[in-house]
Every structure is written in structure tokens, then in C-alpha cells.
N, C-alpha and C. Protein backbone atom coordinates (compact mmCIF):
# COMPACT_ATOMS: atom_id res chain seq x y z
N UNK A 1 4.79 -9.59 6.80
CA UNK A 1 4.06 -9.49 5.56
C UNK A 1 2.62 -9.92 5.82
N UNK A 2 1.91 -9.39 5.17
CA UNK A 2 0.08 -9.34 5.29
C UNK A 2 -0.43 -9.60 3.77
N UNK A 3 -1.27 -10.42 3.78
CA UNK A 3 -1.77 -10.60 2.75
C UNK A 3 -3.07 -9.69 2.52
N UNK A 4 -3.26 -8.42 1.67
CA UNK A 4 -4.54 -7.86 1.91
C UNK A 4 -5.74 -8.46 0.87
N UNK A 5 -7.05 -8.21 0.74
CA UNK A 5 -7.53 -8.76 -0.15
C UNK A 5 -8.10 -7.57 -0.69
N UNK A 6 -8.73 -7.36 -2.04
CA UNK A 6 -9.84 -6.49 -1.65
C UNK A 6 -11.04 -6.31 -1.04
N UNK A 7 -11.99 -6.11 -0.65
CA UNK A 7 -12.11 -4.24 -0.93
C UNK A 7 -11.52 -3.08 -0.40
N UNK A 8 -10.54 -3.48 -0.24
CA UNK A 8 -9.48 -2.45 0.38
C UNK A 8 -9.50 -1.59 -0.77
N UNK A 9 -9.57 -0.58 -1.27
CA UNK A 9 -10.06 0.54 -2.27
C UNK A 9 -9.81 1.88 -1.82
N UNK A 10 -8.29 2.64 -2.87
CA UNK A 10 -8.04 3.94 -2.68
C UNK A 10 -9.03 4.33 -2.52
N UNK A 11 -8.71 6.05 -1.70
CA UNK A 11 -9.81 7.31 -1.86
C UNK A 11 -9.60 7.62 -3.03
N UNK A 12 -9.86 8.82 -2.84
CA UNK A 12 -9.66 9.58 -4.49
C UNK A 12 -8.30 10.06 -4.02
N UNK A 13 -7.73 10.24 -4.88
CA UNK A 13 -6.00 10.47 -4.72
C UNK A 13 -6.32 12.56 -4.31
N UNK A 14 -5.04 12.72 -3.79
CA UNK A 14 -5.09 14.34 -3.11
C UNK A 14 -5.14 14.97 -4.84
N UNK A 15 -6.02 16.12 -4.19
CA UNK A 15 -6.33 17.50 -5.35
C UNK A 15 -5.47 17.87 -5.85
N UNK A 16 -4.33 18.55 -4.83
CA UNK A 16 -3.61 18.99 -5.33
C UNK A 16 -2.07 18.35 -6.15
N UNK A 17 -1.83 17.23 -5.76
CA UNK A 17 -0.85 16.92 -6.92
C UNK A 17 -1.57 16.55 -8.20
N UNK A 18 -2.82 16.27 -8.59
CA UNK A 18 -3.47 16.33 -9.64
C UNK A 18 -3.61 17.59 -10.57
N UNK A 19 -3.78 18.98 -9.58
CA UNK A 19 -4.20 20.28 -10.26
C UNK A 19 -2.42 20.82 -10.58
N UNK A 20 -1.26 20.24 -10.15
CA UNK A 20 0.27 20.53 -10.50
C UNK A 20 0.80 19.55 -11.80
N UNK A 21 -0.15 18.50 -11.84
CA UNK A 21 0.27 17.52 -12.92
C UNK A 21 0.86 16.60 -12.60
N UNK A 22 1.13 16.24 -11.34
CA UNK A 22 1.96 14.39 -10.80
C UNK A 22 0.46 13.65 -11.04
N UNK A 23 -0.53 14.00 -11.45
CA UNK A 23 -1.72 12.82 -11.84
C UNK A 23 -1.73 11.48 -10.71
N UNK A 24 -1.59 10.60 -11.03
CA UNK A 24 -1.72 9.24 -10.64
C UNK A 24 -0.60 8.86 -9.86
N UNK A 25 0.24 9.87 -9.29
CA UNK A 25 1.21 9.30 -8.23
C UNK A 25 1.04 9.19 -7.52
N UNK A 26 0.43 9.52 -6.47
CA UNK A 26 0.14 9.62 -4.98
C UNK A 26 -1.45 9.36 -4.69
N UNK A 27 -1.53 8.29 -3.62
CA UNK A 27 -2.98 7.57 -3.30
C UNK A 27 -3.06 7.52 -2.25
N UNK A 28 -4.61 7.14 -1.65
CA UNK A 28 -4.48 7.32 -0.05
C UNK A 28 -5.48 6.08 0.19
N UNK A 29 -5.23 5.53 1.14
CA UNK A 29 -5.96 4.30 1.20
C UNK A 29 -6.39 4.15 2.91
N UNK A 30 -7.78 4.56 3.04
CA UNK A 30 -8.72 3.97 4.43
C UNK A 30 -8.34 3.16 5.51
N UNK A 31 -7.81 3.07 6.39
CA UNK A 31 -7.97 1.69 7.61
C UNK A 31 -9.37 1.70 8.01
N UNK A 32 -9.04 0.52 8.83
CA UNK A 32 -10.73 0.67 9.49
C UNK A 32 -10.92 1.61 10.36
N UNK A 33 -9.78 2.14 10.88
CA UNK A 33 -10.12 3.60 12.24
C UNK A 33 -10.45 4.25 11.45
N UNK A 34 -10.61 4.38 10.08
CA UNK A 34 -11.26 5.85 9.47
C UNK A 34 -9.48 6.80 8.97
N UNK A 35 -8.67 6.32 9.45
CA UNK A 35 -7.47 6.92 9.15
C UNK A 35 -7.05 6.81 7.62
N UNK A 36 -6.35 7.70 7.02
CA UNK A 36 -6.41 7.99 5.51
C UNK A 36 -4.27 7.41 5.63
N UNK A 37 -3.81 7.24 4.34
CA UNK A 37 -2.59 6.79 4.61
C UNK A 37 -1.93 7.21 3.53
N UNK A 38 -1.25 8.38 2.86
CA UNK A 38 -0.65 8.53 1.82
C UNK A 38 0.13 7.65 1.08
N UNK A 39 0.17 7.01 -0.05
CA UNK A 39 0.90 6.33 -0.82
C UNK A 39 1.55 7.25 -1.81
N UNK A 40 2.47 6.57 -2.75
CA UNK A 40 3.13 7.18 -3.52
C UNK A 40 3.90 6.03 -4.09
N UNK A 41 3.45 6.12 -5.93
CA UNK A 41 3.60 4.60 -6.57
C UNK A 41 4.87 5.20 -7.15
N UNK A 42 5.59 4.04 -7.10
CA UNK A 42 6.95 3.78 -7.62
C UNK A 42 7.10 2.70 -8.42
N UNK A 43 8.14 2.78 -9.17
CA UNK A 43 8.65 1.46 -10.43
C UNK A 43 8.99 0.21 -9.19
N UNK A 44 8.63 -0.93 -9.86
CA UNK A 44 8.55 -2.02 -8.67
C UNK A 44 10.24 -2.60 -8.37
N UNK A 45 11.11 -2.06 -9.72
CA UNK A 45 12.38 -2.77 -9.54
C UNK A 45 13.03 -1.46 -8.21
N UNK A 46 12.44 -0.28 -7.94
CA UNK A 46 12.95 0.40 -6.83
C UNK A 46 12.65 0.06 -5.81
N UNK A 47 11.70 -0.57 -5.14
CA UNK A 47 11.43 -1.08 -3.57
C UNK A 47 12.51 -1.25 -3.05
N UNK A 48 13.37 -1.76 -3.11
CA UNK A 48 14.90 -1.60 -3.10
C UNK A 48 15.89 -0.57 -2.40
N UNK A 49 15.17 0.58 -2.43
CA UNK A 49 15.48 1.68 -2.52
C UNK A 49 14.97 2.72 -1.29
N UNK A 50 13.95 1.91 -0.91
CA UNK A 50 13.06 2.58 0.15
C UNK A 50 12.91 1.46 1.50
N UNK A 51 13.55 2.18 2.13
CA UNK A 51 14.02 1.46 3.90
C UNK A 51 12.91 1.59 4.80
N UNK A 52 12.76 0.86 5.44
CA UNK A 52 12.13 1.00 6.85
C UNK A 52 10.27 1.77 5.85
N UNK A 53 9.61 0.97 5.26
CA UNK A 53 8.63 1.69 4.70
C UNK A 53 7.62 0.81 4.23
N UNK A 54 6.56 1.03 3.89
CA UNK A 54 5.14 -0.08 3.90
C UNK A 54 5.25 0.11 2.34
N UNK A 55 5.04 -1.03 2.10
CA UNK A 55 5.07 -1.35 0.70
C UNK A 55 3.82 -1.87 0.32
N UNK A 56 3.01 -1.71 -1.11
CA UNK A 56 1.59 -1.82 -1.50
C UNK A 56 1.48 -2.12 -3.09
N UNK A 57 0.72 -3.48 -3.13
CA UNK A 57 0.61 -3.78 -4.72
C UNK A 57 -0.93 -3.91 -4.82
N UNK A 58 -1.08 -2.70 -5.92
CA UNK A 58 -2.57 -2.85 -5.88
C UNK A 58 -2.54 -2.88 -7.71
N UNK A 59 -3.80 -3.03 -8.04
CA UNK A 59 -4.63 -2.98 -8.97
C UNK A 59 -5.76 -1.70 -9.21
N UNK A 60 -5.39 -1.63 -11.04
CA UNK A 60 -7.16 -0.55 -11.20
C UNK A 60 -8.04 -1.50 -11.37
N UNK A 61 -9.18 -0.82 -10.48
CA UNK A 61 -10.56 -1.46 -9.85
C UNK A 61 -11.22 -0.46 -10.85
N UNK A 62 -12.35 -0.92 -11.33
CA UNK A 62 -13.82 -0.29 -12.41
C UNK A 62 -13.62 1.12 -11.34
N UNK A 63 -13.82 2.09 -12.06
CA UNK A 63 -13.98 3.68 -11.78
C UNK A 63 -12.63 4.00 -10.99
N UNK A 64 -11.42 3.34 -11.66
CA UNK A 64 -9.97 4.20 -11.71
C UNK A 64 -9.66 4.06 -9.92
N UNK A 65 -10.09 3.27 -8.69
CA UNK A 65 -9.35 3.57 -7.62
C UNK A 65 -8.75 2.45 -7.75
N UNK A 66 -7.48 2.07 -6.76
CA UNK A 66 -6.88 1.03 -6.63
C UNK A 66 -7.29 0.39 -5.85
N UNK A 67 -7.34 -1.54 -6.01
CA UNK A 67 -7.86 -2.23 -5.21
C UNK A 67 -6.21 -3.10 -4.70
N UNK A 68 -5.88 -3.10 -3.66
CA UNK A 68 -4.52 -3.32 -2.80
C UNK A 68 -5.14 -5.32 -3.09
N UNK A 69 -3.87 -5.81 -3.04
CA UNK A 69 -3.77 -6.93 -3.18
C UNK A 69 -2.69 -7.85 -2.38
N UNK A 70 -2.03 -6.99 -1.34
CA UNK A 70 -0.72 -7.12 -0.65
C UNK A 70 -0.19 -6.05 -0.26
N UNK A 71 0.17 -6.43 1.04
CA UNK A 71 0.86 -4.96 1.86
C UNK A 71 1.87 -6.04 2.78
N UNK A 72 3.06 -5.21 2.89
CA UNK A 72 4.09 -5.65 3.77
C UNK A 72 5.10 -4.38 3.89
N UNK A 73 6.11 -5.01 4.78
CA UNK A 73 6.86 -4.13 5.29
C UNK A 73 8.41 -3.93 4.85
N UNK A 74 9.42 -3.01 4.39
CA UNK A 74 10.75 -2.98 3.80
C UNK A 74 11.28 -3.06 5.25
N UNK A 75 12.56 -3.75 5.17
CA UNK A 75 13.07 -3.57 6.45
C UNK A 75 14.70 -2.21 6.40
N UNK A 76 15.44 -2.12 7.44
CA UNK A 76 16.20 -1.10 6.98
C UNK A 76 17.28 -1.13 6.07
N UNK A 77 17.16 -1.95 5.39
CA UNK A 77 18.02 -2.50 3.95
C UNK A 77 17.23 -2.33 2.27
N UNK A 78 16.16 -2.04 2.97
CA UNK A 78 15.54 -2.14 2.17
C UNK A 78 14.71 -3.54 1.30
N UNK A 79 14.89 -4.40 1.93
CA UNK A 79 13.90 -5.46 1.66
C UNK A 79 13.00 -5.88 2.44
N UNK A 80 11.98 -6.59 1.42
CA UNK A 80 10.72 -7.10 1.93
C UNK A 80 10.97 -8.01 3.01
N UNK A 81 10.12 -7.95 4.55
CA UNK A 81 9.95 -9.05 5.58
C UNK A 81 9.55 -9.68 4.75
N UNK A 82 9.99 -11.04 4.91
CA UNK A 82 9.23 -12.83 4.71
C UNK A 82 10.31 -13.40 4.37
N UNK A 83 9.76 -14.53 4.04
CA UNK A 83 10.93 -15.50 3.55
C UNK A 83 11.89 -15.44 2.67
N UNK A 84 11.08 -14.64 1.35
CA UNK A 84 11.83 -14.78 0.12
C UNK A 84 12.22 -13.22 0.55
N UNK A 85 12.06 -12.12 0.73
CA UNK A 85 12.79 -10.83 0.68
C UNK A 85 12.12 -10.22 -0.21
N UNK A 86 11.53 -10.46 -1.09
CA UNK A 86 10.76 -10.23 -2.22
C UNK A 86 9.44 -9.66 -2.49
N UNK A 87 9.31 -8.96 -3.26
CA UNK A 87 7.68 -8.27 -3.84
C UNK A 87 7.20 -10.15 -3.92
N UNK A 88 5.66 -10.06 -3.80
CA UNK A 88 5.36 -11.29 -4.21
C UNK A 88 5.17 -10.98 -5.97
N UNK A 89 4.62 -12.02 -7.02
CA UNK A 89 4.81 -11.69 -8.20
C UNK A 89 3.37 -11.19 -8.65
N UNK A 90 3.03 -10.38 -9.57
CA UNK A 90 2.17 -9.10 -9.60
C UNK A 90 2.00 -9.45 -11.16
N UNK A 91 0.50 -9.19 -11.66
CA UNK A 91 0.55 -8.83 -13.16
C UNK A 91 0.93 -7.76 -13.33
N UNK A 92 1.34 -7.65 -14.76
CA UNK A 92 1.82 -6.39 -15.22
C UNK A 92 1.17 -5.20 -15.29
N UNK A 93 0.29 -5.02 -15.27
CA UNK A 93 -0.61 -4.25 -14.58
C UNK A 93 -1.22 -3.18 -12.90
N UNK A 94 -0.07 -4.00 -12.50
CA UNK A 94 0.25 -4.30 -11.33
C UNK A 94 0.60 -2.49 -10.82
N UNK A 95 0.21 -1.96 -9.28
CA UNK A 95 1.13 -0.83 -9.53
C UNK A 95 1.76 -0.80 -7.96
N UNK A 96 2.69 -0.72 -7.80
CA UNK A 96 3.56 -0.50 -6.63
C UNK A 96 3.53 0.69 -6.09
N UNK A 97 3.19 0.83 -4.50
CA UNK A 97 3.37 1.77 -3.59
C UNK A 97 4.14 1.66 -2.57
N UNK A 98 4.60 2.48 -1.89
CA UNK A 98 5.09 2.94 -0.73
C UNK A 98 4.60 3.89 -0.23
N UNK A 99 4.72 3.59 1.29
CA UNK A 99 4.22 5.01 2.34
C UNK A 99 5.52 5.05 3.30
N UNK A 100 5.63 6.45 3.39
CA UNK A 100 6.94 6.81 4.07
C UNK A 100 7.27 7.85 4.63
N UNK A 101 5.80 7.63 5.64
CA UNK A 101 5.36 8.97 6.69
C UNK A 101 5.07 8.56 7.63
N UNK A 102 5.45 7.33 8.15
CA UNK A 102 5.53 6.39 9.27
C UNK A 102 6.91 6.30 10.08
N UNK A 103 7.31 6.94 11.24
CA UNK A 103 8.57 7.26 11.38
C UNK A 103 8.89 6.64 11.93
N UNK A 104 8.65 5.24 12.71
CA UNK A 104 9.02 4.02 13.92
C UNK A 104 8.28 3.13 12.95
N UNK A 105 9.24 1.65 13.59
CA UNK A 105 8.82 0.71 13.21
C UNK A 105 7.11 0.45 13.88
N UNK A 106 6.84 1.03 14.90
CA UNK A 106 5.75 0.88 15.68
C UNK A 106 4.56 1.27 15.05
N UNK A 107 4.95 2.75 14.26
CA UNK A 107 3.83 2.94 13.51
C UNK A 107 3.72 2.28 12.26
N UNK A 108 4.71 1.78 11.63
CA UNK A 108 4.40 1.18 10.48
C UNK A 108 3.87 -0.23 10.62
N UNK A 109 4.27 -1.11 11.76
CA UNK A 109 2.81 -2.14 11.84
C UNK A 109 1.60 -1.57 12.14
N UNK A 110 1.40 -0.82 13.18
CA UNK A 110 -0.06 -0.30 13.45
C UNK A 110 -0.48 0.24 12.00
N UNK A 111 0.21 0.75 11.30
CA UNK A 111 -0.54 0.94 10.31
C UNK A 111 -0.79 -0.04 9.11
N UNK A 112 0.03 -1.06 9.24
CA UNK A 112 -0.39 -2.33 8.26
C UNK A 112 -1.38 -3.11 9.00
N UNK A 113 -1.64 -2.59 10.44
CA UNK A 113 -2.64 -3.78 10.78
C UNK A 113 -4.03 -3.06 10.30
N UNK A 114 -3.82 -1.95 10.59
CA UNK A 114 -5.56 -0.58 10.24
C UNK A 114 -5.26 -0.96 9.22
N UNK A 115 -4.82 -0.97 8.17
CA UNK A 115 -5.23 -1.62 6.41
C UNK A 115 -5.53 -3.05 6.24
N UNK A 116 -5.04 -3.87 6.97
CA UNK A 116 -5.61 -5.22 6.54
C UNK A 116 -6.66 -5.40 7.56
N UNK A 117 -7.01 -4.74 8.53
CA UNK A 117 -8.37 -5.10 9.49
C UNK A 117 -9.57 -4.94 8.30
N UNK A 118 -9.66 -4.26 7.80
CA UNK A 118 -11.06 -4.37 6.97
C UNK A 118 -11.06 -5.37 5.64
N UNK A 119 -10.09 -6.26 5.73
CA UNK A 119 -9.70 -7.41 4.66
C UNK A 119 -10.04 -8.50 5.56
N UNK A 120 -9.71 -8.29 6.66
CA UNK A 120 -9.84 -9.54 7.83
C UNK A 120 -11.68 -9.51 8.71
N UNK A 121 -11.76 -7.96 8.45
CA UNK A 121 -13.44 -8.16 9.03
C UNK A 121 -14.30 -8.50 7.97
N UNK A 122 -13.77 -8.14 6.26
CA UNK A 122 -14.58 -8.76 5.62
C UNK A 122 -14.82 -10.46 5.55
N UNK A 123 -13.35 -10.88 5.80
CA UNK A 123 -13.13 -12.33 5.30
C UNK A 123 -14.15 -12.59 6.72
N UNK A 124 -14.09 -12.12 7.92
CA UNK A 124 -14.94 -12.82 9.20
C UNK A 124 -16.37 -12.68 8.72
N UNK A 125 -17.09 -11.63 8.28
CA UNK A 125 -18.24 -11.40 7.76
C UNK A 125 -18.73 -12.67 6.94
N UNK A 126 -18.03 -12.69 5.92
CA UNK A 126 -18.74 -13.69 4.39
C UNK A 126 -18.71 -15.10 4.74
């Protein structure tokens, strides 16, 4: 589990599930390699539900993108790595993602580390 902070800040979510009408389901969020990462928000009592997969609690940030507030990993049971097994606790407001286009455990840290590197070069910066 990784604690992200912001400015970790969706792109603009893909065209086309917007121009079909899924709107606000699916988000894509930057690493620092420049690599883009499809999300896809789900009800938070399902995490549960989704194995072996990067899990993401973000927030709406001023001008509608999401600002990530926590990223970790489901294991193949479907729960959260850490201590408690658990989403950490989220305002209600809160919106839950998963990405689940990561097919090895290998890529799904490399890709939680490219999302929290620009949380970790900011915190080295300030």
C-alpha cells in the first residue's frame, strides 16, 4: 500500500466512453514516465470483487479531474495489501477506482510506483 498525495490529477477521461454515455466511469491518470493508466470507478463496497488489481481513491479537484488520495494493491482474494485488508476510510464524496490491465503482479507495482513517484518528487521538491 502507497500513500499518494495530490497533485496526482486525472487526464481528461477517454472520448469515447463519454460520446456512448458511460460519462464519468473511466479515468486515466499520468505516472511520471509520461505513461497514461486506465481506471474505471466502482461502488467502494465492490473492491471485494476485483483480484490481483490497483485500487484508487480519489477526489473532484476544481475543473472536474480527480485528485488520487491513495493507491494500493488487491491481492488474489481480493483484498487490500496492509494490515487492516481494507480501503482506508474516504469522505463520502470519495470515488473508488480500479485498474485491471495490469496482467502480473510485476506490472502492477511498477505501475503503483510510476503513480506515486510524482507524489514522492513533489514531497522531495517542497
Amino acid at each position: 500500500m502507497v500513500a499518494v498525495l495530490p497533485p496526482l490529477l486525472s487526464d481528461q477521461p477517454p472520448e469515447v466512453p463519454q460520446r456512448v454515455g458511460l460519462g464519468d466511469r473511466f479515468h486515466y491518470f499520468r505516472g511520471l514516465s509520461g505513461r497514461r493508466y486506465l481506471f474505471s470507478a466502482i461502488e467502494r463496497e465492490d473492491v471485494g470483487d476485483f483480484r490481483s488489481a490497483v485500487a484508487l481513491i480519489a477526489h473532484r479537484a476544481p475543473g472536474g479531474r480527480l485528485a488520487a488520495s491513495w493507491i494500493g494493491l488487491t491481492d488474489p482474494f481480493g483484498r487490500v495489501e496492509g494490515a487492516n485488508r481494507r480501503l482506508p476510510t474516504a469522505s463520502s464524496d470519495s470515488v473508488v477506482l480500479v485498474h485491471l490491465l495490469s496482467a502480473t503482479d510485476g506490472e502492477r507495482r511498477a505501475l503503483l510506483a510510476d503513480l506515486a513517484a510524482p507524489a514522492s518528487a513533489a514531497a522531495i521538491a517542497a
